[in-house]
C-alpha atoms as a PDB file:
ATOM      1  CA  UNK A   1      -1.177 -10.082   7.005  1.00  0.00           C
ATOM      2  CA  UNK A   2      -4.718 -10.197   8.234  1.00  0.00           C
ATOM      3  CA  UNK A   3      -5.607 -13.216  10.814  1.00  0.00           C
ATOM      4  CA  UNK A   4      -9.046 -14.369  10.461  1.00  0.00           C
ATOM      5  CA  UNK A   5     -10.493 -16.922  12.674  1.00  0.00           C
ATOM      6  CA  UNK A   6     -11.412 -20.277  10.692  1.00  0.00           C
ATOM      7  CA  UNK A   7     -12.807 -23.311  12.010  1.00  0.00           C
ATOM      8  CA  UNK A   8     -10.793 -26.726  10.759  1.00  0.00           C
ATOM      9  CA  UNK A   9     -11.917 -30.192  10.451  1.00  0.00           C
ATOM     10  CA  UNK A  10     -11.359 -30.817  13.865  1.00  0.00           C
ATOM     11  CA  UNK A  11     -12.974 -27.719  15.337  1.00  0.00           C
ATOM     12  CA  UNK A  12     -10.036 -25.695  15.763  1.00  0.00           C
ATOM     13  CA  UNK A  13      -9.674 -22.057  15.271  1.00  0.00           C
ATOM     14  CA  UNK A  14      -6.485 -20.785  12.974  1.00  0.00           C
ATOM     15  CA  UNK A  15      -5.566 -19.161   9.604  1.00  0.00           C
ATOM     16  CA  UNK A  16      -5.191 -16.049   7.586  1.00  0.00           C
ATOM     17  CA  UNK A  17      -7.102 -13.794   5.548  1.00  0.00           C
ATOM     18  CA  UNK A  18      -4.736 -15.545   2.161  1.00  0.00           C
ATOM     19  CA  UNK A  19      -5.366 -18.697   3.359  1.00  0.00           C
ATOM     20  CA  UNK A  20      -8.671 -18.821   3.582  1.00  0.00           C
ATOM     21  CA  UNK A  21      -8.758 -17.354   0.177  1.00  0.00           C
ATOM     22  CA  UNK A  22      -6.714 -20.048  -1.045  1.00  0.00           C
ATOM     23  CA  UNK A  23      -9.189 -22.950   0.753  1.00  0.00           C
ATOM     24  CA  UNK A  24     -12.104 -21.240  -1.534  1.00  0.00           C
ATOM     25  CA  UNK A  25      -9.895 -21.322  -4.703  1.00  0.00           C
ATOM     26  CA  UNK A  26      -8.755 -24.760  -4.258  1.00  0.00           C
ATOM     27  CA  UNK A  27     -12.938 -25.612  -3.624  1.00  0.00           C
ATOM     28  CA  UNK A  28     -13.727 -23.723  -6.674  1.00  0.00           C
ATOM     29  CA  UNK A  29     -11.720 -25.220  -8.687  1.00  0.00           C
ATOM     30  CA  UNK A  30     -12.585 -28.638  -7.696  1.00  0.00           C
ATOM     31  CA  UNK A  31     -16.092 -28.180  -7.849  1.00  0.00           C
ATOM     32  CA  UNK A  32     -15.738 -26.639 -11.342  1.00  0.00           C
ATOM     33  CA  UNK A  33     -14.070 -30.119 -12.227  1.00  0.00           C
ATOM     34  CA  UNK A  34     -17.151 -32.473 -10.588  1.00  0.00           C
ATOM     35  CA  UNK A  35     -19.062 -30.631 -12.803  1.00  0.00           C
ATOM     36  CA  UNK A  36     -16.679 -30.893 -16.173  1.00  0.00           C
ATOM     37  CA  UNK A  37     -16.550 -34.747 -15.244  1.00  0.00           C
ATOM     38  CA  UNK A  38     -20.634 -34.882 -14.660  1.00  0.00           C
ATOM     39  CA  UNK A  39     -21.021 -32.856 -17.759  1.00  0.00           C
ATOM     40  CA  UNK A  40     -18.311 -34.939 -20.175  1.00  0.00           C
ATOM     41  CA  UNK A  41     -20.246 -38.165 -18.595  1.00  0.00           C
ATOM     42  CA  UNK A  42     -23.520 -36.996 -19.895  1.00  0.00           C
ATOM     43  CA  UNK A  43     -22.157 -36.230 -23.186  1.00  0.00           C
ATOM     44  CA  UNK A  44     -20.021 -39.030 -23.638  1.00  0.00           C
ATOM     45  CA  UNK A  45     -22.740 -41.744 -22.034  1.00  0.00           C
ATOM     46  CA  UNK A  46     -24.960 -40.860 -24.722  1.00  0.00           C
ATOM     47  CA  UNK A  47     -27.658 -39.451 -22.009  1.00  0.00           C
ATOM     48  CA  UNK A  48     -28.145 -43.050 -21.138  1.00  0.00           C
ATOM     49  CA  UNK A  49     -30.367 -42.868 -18.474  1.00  0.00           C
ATOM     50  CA  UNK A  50     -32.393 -39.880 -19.586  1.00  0.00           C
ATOM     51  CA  UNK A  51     -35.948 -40.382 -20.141  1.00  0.00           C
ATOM     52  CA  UNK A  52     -36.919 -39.815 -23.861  1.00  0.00           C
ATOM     53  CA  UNK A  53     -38.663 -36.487 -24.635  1.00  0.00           C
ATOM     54  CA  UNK A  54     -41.156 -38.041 -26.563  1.00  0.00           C
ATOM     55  CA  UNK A  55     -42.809 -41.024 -25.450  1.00  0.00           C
ATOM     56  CA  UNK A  56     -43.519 -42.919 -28.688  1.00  0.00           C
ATOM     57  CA  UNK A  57     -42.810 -42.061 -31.882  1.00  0.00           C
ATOM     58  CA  UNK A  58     -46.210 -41.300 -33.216  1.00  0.00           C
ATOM     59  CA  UNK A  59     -46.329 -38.530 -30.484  1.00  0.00           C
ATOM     60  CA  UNK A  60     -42.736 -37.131 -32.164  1.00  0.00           C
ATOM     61  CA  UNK A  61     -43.930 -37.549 -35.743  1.00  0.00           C
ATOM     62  CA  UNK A  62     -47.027 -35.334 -34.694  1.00  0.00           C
ATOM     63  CA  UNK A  63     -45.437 -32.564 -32.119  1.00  0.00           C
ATOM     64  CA  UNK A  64     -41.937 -31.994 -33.268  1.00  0.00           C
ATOM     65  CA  UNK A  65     -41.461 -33.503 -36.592  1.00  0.00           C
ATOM     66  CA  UNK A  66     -44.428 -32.992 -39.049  1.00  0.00           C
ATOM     67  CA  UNK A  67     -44.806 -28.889 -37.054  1.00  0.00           C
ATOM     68  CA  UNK A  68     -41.160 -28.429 -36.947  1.00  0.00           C
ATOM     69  CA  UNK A  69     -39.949 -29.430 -40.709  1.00  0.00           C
ATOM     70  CA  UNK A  70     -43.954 -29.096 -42.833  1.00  0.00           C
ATOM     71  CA  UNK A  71     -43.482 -29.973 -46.416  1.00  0.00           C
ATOM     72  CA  UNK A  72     -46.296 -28.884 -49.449  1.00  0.00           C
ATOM     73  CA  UNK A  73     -47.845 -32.233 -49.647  1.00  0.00           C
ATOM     74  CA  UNK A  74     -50.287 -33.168 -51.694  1.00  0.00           C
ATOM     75  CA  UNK A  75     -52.010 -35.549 -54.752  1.00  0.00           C
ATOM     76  CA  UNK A  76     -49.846 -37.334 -56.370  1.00  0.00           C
ATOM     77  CA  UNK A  77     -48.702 -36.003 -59.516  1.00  0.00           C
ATOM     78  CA  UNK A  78     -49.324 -32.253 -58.391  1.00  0.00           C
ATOM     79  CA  UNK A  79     -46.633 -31.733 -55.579  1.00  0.00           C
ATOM     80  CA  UNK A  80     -42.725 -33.196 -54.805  1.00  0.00           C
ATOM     81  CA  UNK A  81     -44.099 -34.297 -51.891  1.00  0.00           C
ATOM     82  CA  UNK A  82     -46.477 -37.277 -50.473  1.00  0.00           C
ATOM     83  CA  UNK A  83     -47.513 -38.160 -47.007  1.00  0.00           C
ATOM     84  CA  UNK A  84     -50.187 -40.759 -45.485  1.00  0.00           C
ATOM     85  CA  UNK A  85     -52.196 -39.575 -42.228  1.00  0.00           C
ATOM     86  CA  UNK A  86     -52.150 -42.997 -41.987  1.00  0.00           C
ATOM     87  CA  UNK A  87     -48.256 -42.978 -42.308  1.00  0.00           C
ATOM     88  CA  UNK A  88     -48.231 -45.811 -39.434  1.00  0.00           C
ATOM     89  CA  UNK A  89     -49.640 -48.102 -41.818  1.00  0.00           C
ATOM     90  CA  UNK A  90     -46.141 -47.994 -44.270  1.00  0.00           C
ATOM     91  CA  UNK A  91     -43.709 -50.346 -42.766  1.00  0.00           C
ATOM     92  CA  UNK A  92     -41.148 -48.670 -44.444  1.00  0.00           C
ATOM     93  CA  UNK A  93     -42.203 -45.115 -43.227  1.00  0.00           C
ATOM     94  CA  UNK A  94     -42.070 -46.578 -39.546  1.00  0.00           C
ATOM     95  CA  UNK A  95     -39.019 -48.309 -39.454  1.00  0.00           C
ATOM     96  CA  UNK A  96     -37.504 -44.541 -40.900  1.00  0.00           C
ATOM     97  CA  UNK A  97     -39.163 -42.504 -38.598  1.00  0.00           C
ATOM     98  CA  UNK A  98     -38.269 -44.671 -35.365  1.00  0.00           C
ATOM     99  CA  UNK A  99     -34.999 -44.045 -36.928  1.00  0.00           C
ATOM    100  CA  UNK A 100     -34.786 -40.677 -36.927  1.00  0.00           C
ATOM    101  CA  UNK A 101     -36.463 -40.757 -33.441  1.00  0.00           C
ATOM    102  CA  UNK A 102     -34.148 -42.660 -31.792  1.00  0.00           C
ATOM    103  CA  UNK A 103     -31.423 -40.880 -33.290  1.00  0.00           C
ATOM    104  CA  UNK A 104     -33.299 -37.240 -32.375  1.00  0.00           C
ATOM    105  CA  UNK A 105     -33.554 -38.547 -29.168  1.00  0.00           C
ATOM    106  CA  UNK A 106     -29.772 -39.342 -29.057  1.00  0.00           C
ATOM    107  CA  UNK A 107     -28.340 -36.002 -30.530  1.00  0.00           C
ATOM    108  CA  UNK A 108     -30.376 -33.745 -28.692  1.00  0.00           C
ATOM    109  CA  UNK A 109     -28.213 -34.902 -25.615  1.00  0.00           C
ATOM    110  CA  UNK A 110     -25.391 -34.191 -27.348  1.00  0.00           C
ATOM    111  CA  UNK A 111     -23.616 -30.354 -27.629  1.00  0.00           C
ATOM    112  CA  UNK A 112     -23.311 -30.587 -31.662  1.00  0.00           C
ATOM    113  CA  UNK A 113     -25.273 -33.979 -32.213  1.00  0.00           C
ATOM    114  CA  UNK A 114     -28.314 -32.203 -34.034  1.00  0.00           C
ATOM    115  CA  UNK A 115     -25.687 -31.816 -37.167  1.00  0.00           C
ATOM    116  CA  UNK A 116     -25.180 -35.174 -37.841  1.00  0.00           C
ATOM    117  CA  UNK A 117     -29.390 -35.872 -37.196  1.00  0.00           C
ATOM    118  CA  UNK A 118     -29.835 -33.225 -39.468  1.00  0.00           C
ATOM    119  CA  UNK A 119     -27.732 -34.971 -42.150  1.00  0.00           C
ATOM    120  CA  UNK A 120     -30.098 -37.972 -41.292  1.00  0.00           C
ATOM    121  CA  UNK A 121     -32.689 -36.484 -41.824  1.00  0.00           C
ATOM    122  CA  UNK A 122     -32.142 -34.369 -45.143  1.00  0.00           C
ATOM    123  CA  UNK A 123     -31.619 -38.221 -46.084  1.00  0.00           C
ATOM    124  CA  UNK A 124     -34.754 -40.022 -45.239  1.00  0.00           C
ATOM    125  CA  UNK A 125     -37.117 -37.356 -45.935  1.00  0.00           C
ATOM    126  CA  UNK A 126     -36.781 -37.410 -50.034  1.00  0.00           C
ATOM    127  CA  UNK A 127     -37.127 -41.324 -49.324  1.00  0.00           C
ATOM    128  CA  UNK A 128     -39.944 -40.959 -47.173  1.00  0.00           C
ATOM    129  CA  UNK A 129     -41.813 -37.935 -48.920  1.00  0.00           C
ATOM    130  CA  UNK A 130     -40.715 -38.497 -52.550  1.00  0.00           C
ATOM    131  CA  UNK A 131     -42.434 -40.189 -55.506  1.00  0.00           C
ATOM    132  CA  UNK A 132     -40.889 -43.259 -54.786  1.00  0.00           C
ATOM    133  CA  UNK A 133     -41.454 -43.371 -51.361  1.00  0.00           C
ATOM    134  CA  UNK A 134     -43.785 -44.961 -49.688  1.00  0.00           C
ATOM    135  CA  UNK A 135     -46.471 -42.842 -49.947  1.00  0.00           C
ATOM    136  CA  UNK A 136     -46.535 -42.788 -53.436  1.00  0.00           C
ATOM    137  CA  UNK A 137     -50.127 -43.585 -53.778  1.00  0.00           C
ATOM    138  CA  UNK A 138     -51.706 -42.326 -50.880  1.00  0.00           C
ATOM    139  CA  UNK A 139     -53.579 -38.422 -50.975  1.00  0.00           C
ATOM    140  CA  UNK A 140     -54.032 -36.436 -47.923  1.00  0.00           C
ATOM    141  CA  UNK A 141     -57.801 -35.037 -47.220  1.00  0.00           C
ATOM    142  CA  UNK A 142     -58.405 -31.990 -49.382  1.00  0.00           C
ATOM    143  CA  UNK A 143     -61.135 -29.384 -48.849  1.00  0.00           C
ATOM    144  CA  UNK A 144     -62.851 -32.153 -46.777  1.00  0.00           C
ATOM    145  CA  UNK A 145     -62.335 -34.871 -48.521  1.00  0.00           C
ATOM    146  CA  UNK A 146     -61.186 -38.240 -47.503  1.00  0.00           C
ATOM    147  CA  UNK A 147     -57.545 -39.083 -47.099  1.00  0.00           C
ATOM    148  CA  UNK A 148     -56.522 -41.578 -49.413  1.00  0.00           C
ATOM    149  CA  UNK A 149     -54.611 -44.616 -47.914  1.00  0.00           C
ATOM    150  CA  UNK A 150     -52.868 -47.358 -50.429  1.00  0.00           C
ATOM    151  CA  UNK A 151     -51.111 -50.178 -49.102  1.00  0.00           C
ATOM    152  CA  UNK A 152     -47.948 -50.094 -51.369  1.00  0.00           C
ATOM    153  CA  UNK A 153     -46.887 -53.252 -53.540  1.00  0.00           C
ATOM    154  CA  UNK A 154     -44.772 -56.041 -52.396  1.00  0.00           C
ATOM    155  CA  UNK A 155     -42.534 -57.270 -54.638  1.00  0.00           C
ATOM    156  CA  UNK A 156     -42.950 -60.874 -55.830  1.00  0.00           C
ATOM    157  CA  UNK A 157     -40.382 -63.713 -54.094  1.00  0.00           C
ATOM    158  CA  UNK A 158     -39.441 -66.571 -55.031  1.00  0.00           C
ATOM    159  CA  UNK A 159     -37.984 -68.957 -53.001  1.00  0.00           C
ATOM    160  CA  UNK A 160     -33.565 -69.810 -53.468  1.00  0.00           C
ATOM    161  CA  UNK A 161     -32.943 -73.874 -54.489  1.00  0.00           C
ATOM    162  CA  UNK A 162     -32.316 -75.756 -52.012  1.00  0.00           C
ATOM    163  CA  UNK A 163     -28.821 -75.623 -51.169  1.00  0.00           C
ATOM    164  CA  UNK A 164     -28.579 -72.549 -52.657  1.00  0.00           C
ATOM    165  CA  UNK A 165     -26.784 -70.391 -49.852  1.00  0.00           C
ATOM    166  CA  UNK A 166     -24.710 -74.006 -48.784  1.00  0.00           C
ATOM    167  CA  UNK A 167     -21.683 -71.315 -49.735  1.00  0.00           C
ATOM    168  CA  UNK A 168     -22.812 -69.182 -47.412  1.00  0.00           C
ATOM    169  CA  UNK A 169     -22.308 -71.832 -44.213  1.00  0.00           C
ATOM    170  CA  UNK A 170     -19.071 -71.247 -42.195  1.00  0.00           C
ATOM    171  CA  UNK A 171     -19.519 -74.333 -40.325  1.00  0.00           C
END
């Protein structure tokens, strides 16, 4: 057995070659489990506490979402597809795509989250993009042309009789 000259917490000099090699194992491993435990809280914790990549939604819609997933898009009637440049307008089309923001945001923290946005967003997108969607009846710019921008329709309400939704009250 090989003695080695190690320094101990309290300055003094002692052990072998094996136990020094043990020391380092026994750090190793423990360092190897601060990280497991910082890496399972970051998973686990959502990422809570990490800034957003994207700052605001219109800057995700334009840099990741509308580049990283394009869609033929075009007059309606001619293509499967319809989007607004003015797509902030919809109230419909911003409610989905903070959405599927927030939830990009989310899974991109997470080591398989992206499957389960994916699935999220194979959802919205015929809703958002299809003919009844709620850019049904706007056109994008063609050849130079103006964009077309059409407020969609709001149903008509009508207001419930008086004590209609008295059923309703658990008090």
């Amino acid at each position: 057995m090989t003695s080695v000259e190690t320094s101990s917490p309290s300055g003094e000099v002692d052990g072998t070659t094996e136990d020094l090699a043990a020391q380092v194992a026994l750090l190793t491993r423990q360092v190897a489990e601060l990280q497991q435990v910082l890496a399972d809280r970051a998973v686990s914790g959502g990422g809570q506490g990490q800034p957003p990549l994207y700052a605001t939604v219109e800057e995700w819609v334009r840099d990741y979402l509308l580049p990283g997933f394009p869609r033929p898009v075009g007059e309606v009637g001619l293509v499967r597809w319809h989007w607004c440049e003015q797509w902030w307008r919809h109230d419909e089309a911003v409610t989905r795509l903070t959405a599927l923001w927030y939830g990009w945001e989310h899974a991109r923290l997470e080591m398989t989250g992206m499957l389960g946005w994916l699935r999220e967003l194979d959802h919205h997108l015929p809703m958002l993009l299809g003919p009844d969607g709620p850019f049904r009846s706007c056109a994008p710019g063609i050849d130079g042309s103006a964009a077309r921008h059409k407020a969609p329709t709001v149903a008509a309400f009508e207001q419930a009789p008086k004590q209609w939704w008295d059923w309703w009250d658990t008090k």
